[in-house]
Protein backbone atom coordinates (compact mmCIF):
# COMPACT_ATOMS: atom_id res chain seq x y z
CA UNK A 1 0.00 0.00 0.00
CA UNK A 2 1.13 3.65 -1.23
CA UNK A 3 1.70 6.11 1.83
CA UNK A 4 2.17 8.70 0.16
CA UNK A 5 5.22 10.24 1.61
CA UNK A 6 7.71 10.68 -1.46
CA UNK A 7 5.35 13.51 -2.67
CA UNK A 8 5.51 17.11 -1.58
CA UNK A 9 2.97 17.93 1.31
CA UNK A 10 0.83 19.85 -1.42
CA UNK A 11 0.12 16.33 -3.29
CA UNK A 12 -0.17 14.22 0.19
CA UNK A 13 -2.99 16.70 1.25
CA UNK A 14 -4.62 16.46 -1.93
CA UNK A 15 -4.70 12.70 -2.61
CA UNK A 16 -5.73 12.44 1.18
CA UNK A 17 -8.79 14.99 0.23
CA UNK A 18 -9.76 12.66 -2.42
CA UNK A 19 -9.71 9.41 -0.98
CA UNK A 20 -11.17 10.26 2.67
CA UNK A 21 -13.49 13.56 1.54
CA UNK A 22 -14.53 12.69 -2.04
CA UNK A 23 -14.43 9.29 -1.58
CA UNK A 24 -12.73 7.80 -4.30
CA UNK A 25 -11.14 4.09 -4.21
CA UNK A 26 -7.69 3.40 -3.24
CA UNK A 27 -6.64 2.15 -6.68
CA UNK A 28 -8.20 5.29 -8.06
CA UNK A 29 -5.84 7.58 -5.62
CA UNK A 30 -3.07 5.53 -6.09
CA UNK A 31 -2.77 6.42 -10.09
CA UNK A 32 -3.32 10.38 -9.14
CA UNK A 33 -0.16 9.94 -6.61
CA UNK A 34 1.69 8.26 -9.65
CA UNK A 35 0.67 11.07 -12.21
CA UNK A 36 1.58 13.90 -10.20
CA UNK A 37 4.57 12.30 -9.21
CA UNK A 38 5.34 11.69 -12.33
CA UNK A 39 4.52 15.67 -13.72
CA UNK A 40 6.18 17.04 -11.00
CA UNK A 41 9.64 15.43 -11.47
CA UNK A 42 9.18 16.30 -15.37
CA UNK A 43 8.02 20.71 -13.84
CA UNK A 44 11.43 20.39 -11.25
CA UNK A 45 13.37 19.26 -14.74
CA UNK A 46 11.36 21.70 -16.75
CA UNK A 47 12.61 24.74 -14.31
CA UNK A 48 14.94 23.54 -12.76
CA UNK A 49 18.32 23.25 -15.64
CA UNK A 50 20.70 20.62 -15.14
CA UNK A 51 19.28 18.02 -13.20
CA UNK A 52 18.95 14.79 -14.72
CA UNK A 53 14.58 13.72 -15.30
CA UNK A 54 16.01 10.17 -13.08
CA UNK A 55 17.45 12.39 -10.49
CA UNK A 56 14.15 14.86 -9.65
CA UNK A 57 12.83 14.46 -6.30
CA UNK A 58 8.96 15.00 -6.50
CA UNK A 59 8.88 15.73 -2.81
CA UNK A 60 10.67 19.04 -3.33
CA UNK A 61 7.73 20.70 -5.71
CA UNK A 62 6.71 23.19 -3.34
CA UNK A 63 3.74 25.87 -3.45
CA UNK A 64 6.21 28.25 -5.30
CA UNK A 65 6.99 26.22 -8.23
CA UNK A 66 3.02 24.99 -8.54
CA UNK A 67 2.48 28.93 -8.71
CA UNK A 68 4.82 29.08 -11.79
CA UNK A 69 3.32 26.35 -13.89
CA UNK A 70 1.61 27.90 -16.60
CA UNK A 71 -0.82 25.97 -19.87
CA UNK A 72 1.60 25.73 -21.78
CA UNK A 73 4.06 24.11 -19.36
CA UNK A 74 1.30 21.51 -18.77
CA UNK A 75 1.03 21.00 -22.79
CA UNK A 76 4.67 20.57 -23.01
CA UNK A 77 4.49 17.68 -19.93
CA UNK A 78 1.73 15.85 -22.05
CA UNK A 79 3.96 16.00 -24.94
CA UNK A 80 6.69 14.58 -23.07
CA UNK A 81 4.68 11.88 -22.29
CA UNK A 82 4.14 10.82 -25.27
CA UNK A 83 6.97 11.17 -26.81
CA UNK A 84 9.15 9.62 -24.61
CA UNK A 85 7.09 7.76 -22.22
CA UNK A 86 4.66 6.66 -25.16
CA UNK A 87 1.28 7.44 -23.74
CA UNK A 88 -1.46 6.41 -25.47
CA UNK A 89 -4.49 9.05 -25.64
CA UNK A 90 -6.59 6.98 -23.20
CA UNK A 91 -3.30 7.39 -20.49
CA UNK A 92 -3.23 11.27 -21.21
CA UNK A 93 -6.47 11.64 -21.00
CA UNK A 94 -6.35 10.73 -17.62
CA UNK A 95 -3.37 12.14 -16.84
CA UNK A 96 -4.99 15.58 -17.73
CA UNK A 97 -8.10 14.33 -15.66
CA UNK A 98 -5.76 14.44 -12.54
CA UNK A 99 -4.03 17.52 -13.05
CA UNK A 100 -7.71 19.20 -13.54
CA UNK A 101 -8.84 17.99 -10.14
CA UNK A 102 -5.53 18.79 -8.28
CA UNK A 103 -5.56 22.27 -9.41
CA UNK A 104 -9.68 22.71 -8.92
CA UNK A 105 -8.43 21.86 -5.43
CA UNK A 106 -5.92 24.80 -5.14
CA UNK A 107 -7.74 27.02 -6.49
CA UNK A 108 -11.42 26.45 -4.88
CA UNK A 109 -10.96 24.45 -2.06
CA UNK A 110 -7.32 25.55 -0.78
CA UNK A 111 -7.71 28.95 -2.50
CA UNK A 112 -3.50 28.88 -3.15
CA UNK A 113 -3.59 29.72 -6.44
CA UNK A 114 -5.56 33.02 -7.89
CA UNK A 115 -5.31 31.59 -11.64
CA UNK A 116 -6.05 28.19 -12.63
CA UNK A 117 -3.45 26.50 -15.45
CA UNK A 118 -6.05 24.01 -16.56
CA UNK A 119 -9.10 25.60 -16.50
CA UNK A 120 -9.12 26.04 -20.26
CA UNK A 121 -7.43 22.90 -20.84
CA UNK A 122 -7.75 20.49 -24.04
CA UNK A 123 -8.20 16.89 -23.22
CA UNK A 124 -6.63 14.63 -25.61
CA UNK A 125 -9.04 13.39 -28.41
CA UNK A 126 -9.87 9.72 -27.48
CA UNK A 127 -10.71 7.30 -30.48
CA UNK A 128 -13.76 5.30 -30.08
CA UNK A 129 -13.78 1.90 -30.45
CA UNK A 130 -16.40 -1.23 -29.79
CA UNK A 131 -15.06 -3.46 -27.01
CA UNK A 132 -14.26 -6.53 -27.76
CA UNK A 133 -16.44 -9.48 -26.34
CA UNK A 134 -17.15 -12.82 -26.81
CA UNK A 135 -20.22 -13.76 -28.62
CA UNK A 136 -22.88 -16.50 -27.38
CA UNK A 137 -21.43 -19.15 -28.60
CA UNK A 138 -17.66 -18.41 -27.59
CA UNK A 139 -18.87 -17.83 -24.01
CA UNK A 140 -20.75 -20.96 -24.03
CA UNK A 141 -17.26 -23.10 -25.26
CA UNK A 142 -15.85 -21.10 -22.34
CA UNK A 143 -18.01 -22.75 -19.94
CA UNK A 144 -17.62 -25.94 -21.44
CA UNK A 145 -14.12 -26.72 -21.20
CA UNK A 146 -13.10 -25.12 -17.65
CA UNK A 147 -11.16 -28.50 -16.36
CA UNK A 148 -8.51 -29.05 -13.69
CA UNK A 149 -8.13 -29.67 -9.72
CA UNK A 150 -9.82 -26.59 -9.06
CA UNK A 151 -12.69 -27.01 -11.89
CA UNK A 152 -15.45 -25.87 -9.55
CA UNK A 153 -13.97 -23.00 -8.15
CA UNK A 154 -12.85 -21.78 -11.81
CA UNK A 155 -15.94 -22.63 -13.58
CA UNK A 156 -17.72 -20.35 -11.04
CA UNK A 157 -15.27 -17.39 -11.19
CA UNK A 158 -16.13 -17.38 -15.19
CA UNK A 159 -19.79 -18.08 -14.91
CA UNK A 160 -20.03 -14.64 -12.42
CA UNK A 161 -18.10 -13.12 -14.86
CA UNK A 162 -20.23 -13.87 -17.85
CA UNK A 163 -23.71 -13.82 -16.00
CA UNK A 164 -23.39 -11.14 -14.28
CA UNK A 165 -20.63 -8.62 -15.48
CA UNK A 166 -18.79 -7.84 -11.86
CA UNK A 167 -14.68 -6.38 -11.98
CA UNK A 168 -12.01 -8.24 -11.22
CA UNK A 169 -11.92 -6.05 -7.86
CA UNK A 170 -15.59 -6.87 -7.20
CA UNK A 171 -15.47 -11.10 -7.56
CA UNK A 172 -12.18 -11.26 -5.64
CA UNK A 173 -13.65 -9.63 -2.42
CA UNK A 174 -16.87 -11.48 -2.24
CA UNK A 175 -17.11 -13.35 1.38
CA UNK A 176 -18.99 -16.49 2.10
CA UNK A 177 -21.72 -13.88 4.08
CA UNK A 178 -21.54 -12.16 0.51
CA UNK A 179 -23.80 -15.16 -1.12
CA UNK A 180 -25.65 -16.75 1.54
CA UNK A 181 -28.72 -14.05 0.01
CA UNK A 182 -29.52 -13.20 -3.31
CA UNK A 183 -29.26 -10.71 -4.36
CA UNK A 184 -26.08 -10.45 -3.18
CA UNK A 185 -23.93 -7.03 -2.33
CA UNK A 186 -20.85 -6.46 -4.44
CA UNK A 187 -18.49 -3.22 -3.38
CA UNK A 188 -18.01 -1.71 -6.90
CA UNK A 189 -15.76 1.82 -7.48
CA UNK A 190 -15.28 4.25 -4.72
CA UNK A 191 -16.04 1.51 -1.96
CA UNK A 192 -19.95 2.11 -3.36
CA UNK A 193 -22.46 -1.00 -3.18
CA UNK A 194 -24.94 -2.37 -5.34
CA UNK A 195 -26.73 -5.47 -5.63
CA UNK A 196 -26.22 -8.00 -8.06
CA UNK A 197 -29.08 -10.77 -9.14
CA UNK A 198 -27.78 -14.38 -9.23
CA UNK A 199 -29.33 -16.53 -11.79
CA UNK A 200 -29.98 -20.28 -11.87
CA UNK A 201 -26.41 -20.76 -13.58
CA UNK A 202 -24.69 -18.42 -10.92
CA UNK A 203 -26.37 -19.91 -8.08
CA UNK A 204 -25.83 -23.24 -8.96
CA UNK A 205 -22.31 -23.10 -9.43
CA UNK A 206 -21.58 -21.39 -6.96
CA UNK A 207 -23.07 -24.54 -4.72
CA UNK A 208 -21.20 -26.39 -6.32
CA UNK A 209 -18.06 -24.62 -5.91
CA UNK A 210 -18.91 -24.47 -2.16
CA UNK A 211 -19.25 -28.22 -1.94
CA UNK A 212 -15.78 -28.45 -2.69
CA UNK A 213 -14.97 -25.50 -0.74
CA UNK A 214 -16.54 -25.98 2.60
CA UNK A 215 -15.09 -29.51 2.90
CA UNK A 216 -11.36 -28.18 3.04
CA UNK A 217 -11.34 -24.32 4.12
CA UNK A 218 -13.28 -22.00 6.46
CA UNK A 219 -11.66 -18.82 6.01
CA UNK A 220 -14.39 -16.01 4.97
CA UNK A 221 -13.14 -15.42 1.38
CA UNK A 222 -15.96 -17.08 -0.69
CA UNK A 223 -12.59 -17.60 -3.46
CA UNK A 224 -9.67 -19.34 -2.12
CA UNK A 225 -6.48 -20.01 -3.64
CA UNK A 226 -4.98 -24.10 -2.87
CA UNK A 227 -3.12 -22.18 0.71
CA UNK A 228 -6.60 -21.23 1.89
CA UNK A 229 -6.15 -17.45 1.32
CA UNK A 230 -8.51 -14.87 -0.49
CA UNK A 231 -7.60 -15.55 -3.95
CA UNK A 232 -5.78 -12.75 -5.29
CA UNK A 233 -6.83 -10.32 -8.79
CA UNK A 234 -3.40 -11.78 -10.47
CA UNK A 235 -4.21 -15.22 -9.60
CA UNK A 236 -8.01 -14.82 -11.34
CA UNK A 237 -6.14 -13.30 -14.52
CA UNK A 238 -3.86 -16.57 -14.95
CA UNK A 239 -6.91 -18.58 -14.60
CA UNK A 240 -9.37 -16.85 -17.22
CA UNK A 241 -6.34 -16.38 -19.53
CA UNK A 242 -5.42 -20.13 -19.23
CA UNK A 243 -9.14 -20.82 -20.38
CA UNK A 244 -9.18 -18.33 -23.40
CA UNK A 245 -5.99 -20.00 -24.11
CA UNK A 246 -7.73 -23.24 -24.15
CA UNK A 247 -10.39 -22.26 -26.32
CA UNK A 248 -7.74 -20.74 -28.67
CA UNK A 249 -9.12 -17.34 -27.82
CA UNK A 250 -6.80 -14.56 -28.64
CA UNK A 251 -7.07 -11.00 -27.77
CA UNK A 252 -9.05 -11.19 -24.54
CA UNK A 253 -8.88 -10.53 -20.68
CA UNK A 254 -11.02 -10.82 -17.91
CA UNK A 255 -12.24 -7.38 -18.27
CA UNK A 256 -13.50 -8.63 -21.67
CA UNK A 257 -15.74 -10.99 -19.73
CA UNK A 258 -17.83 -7.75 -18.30
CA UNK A 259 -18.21 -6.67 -21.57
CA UNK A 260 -19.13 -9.51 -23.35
CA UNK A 261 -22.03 -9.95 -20.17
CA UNK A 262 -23.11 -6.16 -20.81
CA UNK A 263 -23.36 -7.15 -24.40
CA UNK A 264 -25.01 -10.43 -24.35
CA UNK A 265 -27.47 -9.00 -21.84
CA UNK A 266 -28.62 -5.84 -24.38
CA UNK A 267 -28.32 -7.89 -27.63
CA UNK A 268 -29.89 -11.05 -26.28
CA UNK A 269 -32.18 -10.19 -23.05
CA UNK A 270 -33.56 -7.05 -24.04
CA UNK A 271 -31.87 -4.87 -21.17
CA UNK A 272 -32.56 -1.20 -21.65
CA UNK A 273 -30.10 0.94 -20.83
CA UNK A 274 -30.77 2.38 -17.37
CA UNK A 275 -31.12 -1.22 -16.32
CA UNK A 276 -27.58 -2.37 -17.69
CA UNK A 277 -26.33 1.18 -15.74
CA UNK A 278 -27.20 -0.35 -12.44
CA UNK A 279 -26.17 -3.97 -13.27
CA UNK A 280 -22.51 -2.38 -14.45
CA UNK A 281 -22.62 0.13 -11.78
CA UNK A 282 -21.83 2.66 -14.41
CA UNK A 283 -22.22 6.56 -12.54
CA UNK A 284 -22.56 7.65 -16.01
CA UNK A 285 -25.38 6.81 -18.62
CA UNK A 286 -22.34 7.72 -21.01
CA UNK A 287 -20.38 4.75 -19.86
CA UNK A 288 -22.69 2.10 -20.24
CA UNK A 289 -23.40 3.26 -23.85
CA UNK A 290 -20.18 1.82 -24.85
CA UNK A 291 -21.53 -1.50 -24.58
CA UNK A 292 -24.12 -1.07 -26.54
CA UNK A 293 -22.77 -1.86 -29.91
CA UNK A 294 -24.56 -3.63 -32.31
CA UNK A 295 -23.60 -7.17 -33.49
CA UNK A 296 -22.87 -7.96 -37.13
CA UNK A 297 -26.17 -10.34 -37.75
CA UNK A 298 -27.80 -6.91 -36.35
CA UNK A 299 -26.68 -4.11 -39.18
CA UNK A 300 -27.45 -6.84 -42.12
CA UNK A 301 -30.78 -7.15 -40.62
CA UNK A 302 -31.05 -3.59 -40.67
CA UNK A 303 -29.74 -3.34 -44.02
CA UNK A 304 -32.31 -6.14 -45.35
CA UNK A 305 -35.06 -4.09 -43.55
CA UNK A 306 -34.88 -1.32 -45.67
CA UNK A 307 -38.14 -1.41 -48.43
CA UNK A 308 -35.57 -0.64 -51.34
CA UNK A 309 -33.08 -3.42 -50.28
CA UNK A 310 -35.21 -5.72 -53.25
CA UNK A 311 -35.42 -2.88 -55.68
CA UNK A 312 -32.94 -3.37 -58.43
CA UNK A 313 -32.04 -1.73 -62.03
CA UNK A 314 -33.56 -2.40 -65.29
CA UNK A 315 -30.85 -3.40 -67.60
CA UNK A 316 -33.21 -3.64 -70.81
């Protein structure tokens, strides 16, 4: 766990705000801490000549240099990280997400700064693209074939995936108390609840899995790894990539798995969007609309649909 200490007092006030006053997760915080670290060694090399990028201590970047940084210095940082950190947009784009609410903080909630750098400030454009899923049949193979000493346990982890389109974070810190109800609670971004239906496939695997379970461990991780301990988000990434593997699927992570339930749910069960919002736990109607992609078999329907699709030209 980050403490937080090898950043100036400026940044360990702010990333303190935000996980204890606004509430945001730990992982969440924890990126912030590495941005700013990161922008505030590339400002001390920026200002500061001679002193190697390696050698900048991010600790030192006191109220006086924050007051110096200007746009344009900011601009100059995000081209530095792509150039020679290679930054994607997506990574920018939240890069220049953090630096907005660190200096919103200065400047309305500390009140240490009379102008705000990034209150005018251009966000990298982000390409859209559909996420990749599996269709119905690939996640059905998927089910098929999970195999091994731990079969049960692994066959459930995918069939929560797939059913009922939980993160990573969410499955691997579900207790035994977690599923003795259903719905069950899951603890989603920014330590927020939300219930989660279990169908017939989820509920009975997961009796299955428990068979197994309760006959060698009693710890109160509902997922346990062969040592008895909560399973960990690394170990749950080996075992869905070992599957896709087996299937000869190429391309795909666990986090694939949420979107391929999103998407099976709209294109299959008829889920409107305000109800896949609350299954995802999505804050924003915006971010569930990214699963919402149409499949192929869809646009030639469409296409065949149209009256004129039969009307043709007379060649005599």
């Amino acid at each position: 766990m980050i403490n937080y200490d090898d950043c100036g007092d400026i940044v360990k006030h702010f990333l303190i705000y935000t996980l204890t006053i606004k509430g945001r997760s730990r992982n969440t915080v924890d990126s912030y801490y590495h941005d700013l670290k990161l922008f505030f060694k590339f400002m001390i090399t920026h200002f500061e000549q001679g002193i190697e990028f390696d050698n900048a201590n991010a600790k030192t970047a006191d109220l006086e240099l924050i007051k110096r940084i200007t746009q344009n210095d900011i601009y100059e940082f995000l081209y530095f990280t792509s150039r020679k950190r290679k930054n994607n947009a997506t990574t920018r784009a939240r890069k220049v997400s953090t630096l907005r609410g660190f200096f919103n903080y200065l400047t309305h909630n500390q009140r240490l700064l009379l102008e705000n750098p990034v209150e005018n400030l251009d966000s990298p454009k982000l390409k859209t693209s559909l996420p990749k899923h599996l269709n119905l049949d690939q996640s059905k193979q998927m089910l098929t074939n999970v195999a091994g000493k731990f079969a049960e346990r692994d066959y459930c982890i995918i069939t929560l995936f797939l059913n009922c389109g939980m993160r990573l974070s969410e499955l691997v810190s579900l207790n035994l108390a977690d599923v003795a109800t259903n719905p069950i609670k899951v603890t989603g971004k920014g330590d927020k609840e939300r219930l989660v239906y279990l169908n017939a496939a989820c509920q009975d695997a997961i009796n299955d899995y428990l068979k197994e379970r309760h006959a060698k461990k009693s710890a109160n991780a509902l997922f346990l790894t062969q040592a008895g301990t909560r399973i960990s988000k690394r170990r749950v990434q080996e075992i869905v990539d070992s599957n896709f593997k087996k299937n000869n699927m190429t391309g795909f992570s666990v986090h694939k798995l949420r979107h391929t339930a999103a998407t099976l749910m709209f294109q299959h069960g008829n889920v409107d969007l305000r109800t896949l919002q609350e299954v995802l736990g999505h804050k924003n109607l915006a971010t569930t609309q990214i699963y919402t992609h149409v499949s192929n078999k869809q646009l030639k329907k469409a296409s065949l649909a149209n009256p004129l699709s039969e009307v043709k030209r007379d060649r005599k």
